[in-house]
PDB file of N, CA and C in Angstrom:
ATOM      1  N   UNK A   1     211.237 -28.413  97.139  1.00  0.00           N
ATOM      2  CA  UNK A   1     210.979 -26.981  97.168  1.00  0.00           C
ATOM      3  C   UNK A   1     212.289 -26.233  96.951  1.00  0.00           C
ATOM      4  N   UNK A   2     211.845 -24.879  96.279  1.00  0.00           N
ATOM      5  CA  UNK A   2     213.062 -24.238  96.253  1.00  0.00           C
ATOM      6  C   UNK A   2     213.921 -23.212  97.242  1.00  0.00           C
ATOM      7  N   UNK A   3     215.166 -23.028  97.308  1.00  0.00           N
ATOM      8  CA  UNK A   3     215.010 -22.262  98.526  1.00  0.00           C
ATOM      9  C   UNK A   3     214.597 -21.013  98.465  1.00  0.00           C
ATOM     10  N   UNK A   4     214.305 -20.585  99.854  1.00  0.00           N
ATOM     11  CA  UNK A   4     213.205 -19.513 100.199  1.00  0.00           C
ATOM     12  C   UNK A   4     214.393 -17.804 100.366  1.00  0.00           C
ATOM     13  N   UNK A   5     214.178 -17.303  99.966  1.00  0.00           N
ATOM     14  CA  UNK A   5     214.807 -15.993 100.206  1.00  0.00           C
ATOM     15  C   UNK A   5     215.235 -15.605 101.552  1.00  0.00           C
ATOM     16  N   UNK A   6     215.873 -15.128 101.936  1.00  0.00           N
ATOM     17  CA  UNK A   6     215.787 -14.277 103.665  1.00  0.00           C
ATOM     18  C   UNK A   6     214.878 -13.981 104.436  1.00  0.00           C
ATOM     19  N   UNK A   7     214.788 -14.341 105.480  1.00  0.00           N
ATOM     20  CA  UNK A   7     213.437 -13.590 106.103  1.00  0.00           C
ATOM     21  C   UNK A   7     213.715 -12.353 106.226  1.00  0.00           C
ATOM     22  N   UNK A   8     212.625 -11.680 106.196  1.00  0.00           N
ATOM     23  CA  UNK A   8     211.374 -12.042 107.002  1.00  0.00           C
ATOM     24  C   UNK A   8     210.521 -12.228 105.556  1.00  0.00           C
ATOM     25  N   UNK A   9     209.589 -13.041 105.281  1.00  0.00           N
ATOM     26  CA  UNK A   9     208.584 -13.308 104.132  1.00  0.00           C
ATOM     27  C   UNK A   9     207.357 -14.047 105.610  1.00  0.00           C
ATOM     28  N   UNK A  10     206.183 -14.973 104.688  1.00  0.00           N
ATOM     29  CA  UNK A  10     205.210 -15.339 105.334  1.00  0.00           C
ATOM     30  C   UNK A  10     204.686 -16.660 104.549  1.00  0.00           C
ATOM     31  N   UNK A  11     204.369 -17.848 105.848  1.00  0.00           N
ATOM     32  CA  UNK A  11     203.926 -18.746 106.080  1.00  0.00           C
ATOM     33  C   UNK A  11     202.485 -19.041 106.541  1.00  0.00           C
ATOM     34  N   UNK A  12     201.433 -19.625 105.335  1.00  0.00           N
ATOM     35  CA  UNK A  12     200.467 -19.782 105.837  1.00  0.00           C
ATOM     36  C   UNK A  12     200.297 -21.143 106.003  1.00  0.00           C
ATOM     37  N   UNK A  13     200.189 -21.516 106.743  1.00  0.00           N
ATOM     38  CA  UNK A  13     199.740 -22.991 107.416  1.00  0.00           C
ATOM     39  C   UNK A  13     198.395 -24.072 107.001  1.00  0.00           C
ATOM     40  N   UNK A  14     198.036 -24.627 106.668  1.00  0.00           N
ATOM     41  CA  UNK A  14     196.866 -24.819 106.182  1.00  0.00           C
ATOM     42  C   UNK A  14     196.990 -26.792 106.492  1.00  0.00           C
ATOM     43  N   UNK A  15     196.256 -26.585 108.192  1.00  0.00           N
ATOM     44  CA  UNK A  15     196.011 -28.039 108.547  1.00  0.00           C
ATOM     45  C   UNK A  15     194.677 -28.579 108.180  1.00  0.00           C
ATOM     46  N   UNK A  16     194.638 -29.872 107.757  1.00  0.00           N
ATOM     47  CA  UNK A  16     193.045 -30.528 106.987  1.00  0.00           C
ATOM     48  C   UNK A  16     193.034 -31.659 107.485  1.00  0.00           C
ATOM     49  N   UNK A  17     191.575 -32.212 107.627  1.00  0.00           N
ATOM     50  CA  UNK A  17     191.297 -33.513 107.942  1.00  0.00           C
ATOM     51  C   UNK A  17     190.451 -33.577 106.895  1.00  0.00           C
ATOM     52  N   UNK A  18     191.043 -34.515 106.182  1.00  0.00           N
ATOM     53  CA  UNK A  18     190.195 -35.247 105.206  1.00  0.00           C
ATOM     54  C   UNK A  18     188.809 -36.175 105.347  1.00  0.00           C
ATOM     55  N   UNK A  19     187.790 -36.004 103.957  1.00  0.00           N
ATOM     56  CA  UNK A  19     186.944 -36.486 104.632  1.00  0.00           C
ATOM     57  C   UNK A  19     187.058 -38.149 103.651  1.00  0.00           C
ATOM     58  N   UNK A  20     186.385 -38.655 103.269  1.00  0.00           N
ATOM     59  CA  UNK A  20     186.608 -40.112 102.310  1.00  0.00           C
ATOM     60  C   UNK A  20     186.034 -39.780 100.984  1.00  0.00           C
ATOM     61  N   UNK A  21     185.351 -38.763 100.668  1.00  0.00           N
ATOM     62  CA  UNK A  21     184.821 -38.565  99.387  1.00  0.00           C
ATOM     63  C   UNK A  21     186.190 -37.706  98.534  1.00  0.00           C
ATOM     64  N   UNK A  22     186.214 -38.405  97.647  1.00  0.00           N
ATOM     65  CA  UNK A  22     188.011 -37.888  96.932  1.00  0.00           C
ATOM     66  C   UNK A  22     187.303 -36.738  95.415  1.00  0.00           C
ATOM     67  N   UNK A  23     186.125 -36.951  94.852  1.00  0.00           N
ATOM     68  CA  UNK A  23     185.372 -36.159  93.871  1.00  0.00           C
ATOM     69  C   UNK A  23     186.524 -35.236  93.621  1.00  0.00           C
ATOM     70  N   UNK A  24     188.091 -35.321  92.726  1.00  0.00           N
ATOM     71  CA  UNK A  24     188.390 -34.531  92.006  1.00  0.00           C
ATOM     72  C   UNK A  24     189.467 -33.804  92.968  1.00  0.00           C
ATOM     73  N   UNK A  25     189.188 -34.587  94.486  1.00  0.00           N
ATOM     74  CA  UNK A  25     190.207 -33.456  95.009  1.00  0.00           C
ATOM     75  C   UNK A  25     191.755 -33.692  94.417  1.00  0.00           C
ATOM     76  N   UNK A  26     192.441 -34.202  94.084  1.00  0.00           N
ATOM     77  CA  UNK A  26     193.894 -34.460  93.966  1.00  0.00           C
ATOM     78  C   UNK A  26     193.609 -33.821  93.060  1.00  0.00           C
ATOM     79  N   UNK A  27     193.369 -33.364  91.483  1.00  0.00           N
ATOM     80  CA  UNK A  27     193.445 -32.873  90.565  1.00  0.00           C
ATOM     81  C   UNK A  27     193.026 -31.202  91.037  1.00  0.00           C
ATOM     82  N   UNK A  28     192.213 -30.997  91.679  1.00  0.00           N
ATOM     83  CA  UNK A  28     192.168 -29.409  92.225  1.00  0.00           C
ATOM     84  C   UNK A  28     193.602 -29.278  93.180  1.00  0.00           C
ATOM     85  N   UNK A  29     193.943 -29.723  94.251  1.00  0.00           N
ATOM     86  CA  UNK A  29     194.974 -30.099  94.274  1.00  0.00           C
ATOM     87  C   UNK A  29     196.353 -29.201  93.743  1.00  0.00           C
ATOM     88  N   UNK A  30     196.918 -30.300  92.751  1.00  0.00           N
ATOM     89  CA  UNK A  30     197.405 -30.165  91.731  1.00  0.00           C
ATOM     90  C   UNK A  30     197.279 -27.969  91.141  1.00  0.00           C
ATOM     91  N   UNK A  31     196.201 -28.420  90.461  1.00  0.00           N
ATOM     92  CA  UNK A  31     195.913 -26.960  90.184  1.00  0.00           C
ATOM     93  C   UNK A  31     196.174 -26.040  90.849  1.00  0.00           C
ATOM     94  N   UNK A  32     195.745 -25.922  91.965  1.00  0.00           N
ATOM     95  CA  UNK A  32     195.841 -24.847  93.080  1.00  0.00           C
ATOM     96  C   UNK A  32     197.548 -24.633  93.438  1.00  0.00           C
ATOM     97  N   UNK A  33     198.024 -25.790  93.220  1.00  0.00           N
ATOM     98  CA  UNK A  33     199.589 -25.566  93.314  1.00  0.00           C
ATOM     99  C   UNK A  33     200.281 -25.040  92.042  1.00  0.00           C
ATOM    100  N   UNK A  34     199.958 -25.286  91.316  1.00  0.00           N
ATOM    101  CA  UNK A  34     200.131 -24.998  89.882  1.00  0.00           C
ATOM    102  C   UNK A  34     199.942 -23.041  89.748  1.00  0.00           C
ATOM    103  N   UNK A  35     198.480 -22.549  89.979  1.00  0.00           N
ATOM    104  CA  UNK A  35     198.029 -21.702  90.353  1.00  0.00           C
ATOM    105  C   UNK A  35     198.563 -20.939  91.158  1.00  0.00           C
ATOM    106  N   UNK A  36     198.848 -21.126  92.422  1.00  0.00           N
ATOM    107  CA  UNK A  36     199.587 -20.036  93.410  1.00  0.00           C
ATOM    108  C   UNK A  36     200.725 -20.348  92.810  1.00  0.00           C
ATOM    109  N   UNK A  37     201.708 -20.758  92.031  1.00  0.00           N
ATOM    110  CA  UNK A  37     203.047 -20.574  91.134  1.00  0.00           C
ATOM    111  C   UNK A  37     202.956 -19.056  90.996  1.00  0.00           C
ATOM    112  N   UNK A  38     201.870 -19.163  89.834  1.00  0.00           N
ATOM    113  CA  UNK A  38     201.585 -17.665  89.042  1.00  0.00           C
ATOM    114  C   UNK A  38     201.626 -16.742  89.793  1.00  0.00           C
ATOM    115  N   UNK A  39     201.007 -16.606  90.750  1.00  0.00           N
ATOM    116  CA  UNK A  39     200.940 -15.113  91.061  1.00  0.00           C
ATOM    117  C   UNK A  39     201.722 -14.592  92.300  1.00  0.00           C
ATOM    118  N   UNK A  40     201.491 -13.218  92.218  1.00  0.00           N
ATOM    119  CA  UNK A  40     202.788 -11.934  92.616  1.00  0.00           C
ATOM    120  C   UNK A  40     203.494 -12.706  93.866  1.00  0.00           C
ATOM    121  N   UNK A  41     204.504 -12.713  94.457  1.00  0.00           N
ATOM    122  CA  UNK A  41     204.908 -12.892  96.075  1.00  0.00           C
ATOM    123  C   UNK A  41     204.831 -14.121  96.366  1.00  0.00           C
ATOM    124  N   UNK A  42     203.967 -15.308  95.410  1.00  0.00           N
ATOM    125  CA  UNK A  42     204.692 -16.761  95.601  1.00  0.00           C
ATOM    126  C   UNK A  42     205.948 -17.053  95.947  1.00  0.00           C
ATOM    127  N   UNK A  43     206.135 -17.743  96.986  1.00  0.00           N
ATOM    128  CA  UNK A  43     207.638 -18.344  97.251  1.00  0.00           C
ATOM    129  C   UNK A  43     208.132 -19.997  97.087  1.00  0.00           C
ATOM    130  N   UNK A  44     207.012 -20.554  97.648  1.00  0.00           N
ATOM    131  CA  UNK A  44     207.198 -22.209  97.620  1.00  0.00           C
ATOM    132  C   UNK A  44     205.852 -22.349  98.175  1.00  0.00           C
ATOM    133  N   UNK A  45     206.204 -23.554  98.494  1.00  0.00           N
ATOM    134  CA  UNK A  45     204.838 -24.664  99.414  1.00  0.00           C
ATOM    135  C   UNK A  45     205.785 -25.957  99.490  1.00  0.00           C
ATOM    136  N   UNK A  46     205.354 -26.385 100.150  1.00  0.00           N
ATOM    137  CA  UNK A  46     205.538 -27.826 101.175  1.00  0.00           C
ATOM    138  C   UNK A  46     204.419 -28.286 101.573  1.00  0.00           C
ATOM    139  N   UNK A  47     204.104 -29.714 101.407  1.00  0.00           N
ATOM    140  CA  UNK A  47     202.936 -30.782 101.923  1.00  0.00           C
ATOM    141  C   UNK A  47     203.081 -32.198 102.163  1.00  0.00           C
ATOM    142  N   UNK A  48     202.386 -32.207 102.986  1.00  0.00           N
ATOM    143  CA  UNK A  48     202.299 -33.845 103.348  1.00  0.00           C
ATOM    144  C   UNK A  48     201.000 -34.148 104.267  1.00  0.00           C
ATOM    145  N   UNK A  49     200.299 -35.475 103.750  1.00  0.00           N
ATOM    146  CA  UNK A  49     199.044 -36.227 104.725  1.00  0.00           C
ATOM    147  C   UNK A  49     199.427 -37.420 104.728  1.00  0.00           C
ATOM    148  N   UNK A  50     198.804 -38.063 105.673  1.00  0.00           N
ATOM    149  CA  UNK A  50     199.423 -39.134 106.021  1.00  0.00           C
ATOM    150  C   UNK A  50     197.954 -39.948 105.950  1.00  0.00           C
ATOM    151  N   UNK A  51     198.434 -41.050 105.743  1.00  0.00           N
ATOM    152  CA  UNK A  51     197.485 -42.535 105.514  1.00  0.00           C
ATOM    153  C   UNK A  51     195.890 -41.832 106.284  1.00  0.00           C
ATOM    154  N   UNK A  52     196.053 -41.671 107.245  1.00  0.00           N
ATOM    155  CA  UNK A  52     195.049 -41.235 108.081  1.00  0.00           C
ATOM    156  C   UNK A  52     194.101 -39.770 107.433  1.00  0.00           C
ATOM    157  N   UNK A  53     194.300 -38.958 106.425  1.00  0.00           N
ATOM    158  CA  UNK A  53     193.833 -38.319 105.972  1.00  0.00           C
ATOM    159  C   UNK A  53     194.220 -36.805 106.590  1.00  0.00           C
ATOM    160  N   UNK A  54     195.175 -36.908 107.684  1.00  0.00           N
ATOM    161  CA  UNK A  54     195.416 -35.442 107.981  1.00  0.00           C
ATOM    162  C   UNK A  54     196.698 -34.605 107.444  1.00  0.00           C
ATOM    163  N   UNK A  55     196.305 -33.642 106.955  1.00  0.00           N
ATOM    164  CA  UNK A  55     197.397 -33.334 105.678  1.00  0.00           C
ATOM    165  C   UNK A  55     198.046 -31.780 106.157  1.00  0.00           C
ATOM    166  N   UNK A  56     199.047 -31.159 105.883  1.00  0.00           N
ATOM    167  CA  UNK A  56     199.659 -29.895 106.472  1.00  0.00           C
ATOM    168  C   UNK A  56     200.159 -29.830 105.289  1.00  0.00           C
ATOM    169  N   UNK A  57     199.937 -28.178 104.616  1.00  0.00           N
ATOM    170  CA  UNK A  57     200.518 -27.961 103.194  1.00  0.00           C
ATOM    171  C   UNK A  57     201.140 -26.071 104.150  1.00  0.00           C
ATOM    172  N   UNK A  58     202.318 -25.659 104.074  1.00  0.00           N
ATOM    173  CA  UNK A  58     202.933 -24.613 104.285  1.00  0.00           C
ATOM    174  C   UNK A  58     202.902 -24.110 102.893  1.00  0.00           C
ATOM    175  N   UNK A  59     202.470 -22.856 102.564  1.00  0.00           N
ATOM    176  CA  UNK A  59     202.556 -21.942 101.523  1.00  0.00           C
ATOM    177  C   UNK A  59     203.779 -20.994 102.123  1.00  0.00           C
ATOM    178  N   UNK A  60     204.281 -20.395 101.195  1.00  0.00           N
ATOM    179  CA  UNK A  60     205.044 -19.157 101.481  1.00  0.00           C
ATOM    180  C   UNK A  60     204.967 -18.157 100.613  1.00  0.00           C
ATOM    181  N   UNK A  61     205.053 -16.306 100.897  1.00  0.00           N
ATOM    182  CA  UNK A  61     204.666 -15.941 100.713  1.00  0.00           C
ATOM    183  C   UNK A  61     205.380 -14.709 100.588  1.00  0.00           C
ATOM    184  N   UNK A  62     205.526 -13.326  99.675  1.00  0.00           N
ATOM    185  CA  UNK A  62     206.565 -12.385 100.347  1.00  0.00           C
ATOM    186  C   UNK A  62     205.912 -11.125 101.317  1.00  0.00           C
ATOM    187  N   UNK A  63     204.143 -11.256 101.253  1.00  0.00           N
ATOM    188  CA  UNK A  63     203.890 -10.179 102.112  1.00  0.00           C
ATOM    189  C   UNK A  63     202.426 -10.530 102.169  1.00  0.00           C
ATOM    190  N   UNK A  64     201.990  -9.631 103.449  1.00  0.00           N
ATOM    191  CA  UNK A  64     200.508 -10.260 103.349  1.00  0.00           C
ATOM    192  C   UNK A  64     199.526  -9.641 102.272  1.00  0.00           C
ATOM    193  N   UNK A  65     199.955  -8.935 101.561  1.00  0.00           N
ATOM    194  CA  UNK A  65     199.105  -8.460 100.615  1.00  0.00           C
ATOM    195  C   UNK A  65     199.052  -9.383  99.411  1.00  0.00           C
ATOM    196  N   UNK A  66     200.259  -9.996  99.247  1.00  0.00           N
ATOM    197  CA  UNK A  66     200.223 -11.272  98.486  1.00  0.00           C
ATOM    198  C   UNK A  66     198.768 -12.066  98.514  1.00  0.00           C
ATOM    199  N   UNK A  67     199.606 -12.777 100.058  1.00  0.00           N
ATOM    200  CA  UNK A  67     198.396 -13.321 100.485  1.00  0.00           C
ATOM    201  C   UNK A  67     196.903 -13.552 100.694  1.00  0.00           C
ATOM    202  N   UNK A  68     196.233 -12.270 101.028  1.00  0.00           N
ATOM    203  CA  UNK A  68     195.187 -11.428 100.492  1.00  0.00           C
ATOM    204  C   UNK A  68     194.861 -11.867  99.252  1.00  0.00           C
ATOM    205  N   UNK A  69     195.448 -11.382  98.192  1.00  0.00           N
ATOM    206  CA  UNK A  69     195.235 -11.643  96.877  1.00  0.00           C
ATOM    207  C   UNK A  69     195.193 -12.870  96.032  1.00  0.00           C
ATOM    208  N   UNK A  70     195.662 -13.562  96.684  1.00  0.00           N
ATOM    209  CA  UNK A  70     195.387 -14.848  96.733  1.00  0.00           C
ATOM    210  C   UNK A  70     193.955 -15.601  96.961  1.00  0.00           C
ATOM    211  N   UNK A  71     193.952 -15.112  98.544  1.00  0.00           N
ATOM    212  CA  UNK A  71     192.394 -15.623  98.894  1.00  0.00           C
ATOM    213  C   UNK A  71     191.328 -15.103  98.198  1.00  0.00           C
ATOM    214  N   UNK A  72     191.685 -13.838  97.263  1.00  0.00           N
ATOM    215  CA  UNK A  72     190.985 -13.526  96.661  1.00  0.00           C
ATOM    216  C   UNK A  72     190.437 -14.161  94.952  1.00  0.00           C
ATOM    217  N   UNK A  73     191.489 -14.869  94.470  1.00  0.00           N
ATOM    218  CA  UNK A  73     191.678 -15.448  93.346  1.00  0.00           C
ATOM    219  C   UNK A  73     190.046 -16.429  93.235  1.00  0.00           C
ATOM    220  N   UNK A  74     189.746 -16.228  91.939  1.00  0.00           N
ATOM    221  CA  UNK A  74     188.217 -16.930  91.370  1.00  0.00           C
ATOM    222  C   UNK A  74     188.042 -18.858  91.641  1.00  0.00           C
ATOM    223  N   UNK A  75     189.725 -19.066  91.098  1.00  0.00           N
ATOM    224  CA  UNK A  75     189.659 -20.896  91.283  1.00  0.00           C
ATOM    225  C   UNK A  75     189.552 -21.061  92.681  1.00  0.00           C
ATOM    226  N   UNK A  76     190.756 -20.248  93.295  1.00  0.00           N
ATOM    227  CA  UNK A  76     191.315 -20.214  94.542  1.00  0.00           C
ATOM    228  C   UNK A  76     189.490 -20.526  96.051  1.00  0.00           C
ATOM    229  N   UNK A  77     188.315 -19.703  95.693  1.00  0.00           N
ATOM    230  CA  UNK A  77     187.604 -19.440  96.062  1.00  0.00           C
ATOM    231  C   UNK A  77     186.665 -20.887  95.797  1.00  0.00           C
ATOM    232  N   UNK A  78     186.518 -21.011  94.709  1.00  0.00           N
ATOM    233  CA  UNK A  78     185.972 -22.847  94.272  1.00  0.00           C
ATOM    234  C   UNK A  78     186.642 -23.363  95.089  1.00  0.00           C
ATOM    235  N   UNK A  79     187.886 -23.623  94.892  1.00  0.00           N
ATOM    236  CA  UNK A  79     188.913 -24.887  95.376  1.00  0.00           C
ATOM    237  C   UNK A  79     188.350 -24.739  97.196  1.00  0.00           C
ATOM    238  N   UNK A  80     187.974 -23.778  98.012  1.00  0.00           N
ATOM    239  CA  UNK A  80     187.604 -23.018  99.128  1.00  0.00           C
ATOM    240  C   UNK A  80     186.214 -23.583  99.711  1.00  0.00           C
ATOM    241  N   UNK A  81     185.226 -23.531  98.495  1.00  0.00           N
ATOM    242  CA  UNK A  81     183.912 -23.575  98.797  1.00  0.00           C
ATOM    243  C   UNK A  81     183.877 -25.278  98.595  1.00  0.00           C
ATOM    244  N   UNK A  82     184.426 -26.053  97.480  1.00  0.00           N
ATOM    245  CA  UNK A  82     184.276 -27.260  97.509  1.00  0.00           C
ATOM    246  C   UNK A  82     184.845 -28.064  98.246  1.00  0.00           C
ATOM    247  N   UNK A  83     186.376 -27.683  99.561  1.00  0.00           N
ATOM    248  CA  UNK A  83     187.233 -28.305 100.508  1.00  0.00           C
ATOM    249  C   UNK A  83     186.017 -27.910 101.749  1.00  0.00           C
ATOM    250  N   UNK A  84     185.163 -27.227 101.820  1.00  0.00           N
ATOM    251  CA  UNK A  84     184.134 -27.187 102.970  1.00  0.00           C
ATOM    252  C   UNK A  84     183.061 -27.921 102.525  1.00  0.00           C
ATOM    253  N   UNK A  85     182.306 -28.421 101.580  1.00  0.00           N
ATOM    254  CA  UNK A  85     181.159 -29.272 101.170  1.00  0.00           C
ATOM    255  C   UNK A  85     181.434 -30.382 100.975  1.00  0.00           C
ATOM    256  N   UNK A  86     183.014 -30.830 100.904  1.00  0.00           N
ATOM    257  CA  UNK A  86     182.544 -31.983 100.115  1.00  0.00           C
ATOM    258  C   UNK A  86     184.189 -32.932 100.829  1.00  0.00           C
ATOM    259  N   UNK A  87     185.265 -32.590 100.774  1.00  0.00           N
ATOM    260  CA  UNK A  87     186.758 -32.987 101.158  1.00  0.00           C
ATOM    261  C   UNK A  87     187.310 -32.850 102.388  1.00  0.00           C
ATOM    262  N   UNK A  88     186.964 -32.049 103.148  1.00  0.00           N
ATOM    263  CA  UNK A  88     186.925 -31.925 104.616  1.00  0.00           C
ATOM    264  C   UNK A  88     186.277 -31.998 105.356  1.00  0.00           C
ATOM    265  N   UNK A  89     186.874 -32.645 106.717  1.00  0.00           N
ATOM    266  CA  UNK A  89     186.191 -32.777 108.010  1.00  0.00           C
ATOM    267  C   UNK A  89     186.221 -31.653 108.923  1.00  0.00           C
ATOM    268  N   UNK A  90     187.644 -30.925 108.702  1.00  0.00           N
ATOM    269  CA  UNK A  90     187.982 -29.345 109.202  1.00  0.00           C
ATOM    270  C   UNK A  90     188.772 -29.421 108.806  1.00  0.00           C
ATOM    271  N   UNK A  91     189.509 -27.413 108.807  1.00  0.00           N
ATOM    272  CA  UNK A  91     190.908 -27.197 108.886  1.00  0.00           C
ATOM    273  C   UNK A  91     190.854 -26.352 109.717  1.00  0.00           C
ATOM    274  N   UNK A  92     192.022 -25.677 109.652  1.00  0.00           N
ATOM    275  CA  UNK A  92     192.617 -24.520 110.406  1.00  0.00           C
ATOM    276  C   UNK A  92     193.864 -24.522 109.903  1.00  0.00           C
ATOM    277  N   UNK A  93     193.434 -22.572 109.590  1.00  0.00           N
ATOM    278  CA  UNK A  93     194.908 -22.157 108.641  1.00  0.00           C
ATOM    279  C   UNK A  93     194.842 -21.024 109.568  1.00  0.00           C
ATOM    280  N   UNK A  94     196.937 -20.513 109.625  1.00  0.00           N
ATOM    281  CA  UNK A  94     197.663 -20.045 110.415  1.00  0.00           C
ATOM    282  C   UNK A  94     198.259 -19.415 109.387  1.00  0.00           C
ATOM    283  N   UNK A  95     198.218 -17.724 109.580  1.00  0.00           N
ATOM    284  CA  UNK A  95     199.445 -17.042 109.265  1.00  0.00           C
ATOM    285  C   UNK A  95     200.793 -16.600 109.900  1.00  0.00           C
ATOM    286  N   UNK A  96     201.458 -16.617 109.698  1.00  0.00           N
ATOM    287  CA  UNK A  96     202.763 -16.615 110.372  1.00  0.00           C
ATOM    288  C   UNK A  96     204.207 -15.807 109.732  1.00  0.00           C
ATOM    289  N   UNK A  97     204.573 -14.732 110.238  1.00  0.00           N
ATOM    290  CA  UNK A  97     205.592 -13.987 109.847  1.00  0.00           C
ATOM    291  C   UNK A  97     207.248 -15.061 110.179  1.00  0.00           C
ATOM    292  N   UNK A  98     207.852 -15.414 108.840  1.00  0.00           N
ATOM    293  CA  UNK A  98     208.899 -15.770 109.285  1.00  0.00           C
ATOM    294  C   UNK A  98     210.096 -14.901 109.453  1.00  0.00           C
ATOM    295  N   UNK A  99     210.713 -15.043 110.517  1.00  0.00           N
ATOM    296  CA  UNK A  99     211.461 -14.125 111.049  1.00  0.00           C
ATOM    297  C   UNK A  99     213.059 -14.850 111.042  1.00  0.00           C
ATOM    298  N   UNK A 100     213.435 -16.054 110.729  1.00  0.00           N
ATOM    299  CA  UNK A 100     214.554 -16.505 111.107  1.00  0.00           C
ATOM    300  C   UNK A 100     214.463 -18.003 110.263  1.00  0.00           C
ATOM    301  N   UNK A 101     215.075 -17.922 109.785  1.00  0.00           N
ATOM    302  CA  UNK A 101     215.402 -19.798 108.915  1.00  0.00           C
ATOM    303  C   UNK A 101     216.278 -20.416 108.905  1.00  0.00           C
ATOM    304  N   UNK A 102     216.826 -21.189 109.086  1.00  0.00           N
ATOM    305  CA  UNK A 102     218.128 -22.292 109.068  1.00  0.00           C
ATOM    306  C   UNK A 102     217.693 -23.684 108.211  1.00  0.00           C
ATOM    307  N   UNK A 103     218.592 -24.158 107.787  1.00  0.00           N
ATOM    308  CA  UNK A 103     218.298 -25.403 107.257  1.00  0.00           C
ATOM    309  C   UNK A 103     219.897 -26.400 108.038  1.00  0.00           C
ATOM    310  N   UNK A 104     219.836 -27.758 107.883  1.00  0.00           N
ATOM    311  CA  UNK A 104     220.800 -28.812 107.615  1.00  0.00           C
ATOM    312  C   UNK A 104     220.368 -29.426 107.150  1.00  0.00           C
ATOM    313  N   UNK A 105     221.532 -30.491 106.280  1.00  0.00           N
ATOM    314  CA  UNK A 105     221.158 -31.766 105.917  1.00  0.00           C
ATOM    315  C   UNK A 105     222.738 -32.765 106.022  1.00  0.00           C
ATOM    316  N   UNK A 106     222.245 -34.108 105.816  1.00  0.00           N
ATOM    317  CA  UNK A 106     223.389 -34.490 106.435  1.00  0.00           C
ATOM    318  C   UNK A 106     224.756 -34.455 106.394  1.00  0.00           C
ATOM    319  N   UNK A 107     225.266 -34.009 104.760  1.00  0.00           N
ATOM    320  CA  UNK A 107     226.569 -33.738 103.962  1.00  0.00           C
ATOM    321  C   UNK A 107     227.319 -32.786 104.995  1.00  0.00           C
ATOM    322  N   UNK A 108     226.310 -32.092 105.696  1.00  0.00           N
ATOM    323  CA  UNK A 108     226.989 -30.819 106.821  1.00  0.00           C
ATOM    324  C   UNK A 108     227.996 -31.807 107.356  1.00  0.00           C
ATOM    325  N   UNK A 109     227.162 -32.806 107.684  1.00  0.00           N
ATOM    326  CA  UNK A 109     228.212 -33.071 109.112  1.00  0.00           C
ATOM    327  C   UNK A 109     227.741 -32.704 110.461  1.00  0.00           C
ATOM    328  N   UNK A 110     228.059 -32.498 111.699  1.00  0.00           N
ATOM    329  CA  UNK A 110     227.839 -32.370 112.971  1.00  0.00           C
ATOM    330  C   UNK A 110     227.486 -31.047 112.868  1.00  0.00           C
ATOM    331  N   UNK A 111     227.849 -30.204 111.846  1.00  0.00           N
ATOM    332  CA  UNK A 111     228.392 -28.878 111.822  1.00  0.00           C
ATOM    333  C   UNK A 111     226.456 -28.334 112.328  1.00  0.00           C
ATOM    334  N   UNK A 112     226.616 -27.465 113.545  1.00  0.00           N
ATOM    335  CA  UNK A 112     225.223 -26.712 113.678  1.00  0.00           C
ATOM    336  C   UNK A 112     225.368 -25.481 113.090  1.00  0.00           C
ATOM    337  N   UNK A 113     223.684 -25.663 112.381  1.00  0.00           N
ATOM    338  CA  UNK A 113     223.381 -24.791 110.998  1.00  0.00           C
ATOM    339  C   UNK A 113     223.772 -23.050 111.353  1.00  0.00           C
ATOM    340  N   UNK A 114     223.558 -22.892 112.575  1.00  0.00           N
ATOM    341  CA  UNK A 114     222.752 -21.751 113.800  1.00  0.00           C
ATOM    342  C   UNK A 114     224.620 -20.841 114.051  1.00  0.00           C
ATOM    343  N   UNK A 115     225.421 -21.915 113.729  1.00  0.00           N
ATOM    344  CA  UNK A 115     227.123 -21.343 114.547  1.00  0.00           C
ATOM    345  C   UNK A 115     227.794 -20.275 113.340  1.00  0.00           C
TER     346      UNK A 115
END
């Protein structure tokens, strides 16, 4: 991912339990990431599921009207209706104002990110 601008921007959370029927999901997937690229106030995304099928994808975002507009999008709404019929067991998605960011990695050194 690329880095994220200053806060304050917005984090939507989007936890899933997968169900075993795969019908196309990785390729919607794909798209949907592809897709929120395009439009207004995109910032990044981050994801990961694990063997077990439970997956956490962080979107980011620069405002909630973005966001909004998003959920509003035509694929966006498929990709929506077919992760409830057919690819999930549940989710639960979280919006979240980020207010503060730090990063390290190890080249730092001891050095804390925060000083």
């Amino acid at each position: 991912m690329s880095a994220l601008p200053p806060p304050p921007y917005y984090a939507v959370i989007f936890t899933s339990q997968r169900t075993p029927v795969d019908s196309g999901y990785g390729d919607m997937a794909d798209r949907m990431v592809a897709l929120a690229a395009e439009q207004p106030g995109y910032l990044g995304v981050e994801s990961s599921r694990g063997e077990d099928g439970l997956g956490i994808t962080v979107s980011y975002w620069r405002s909630p009207e973005d966001i909004a507009a998003w959920r509003r999008n035509a694929e966006h709404k498929i990709a929506r209706d077919t992760g409830r019929s057919d690819w999930y067991e549940h989710y639960t998605l979280r919006v979240a104002k980020v207010e503060r960011a730090y990063a390290w990695q190890r080249e730092d050194g001891s050095r804390d990110p925060q000083a």
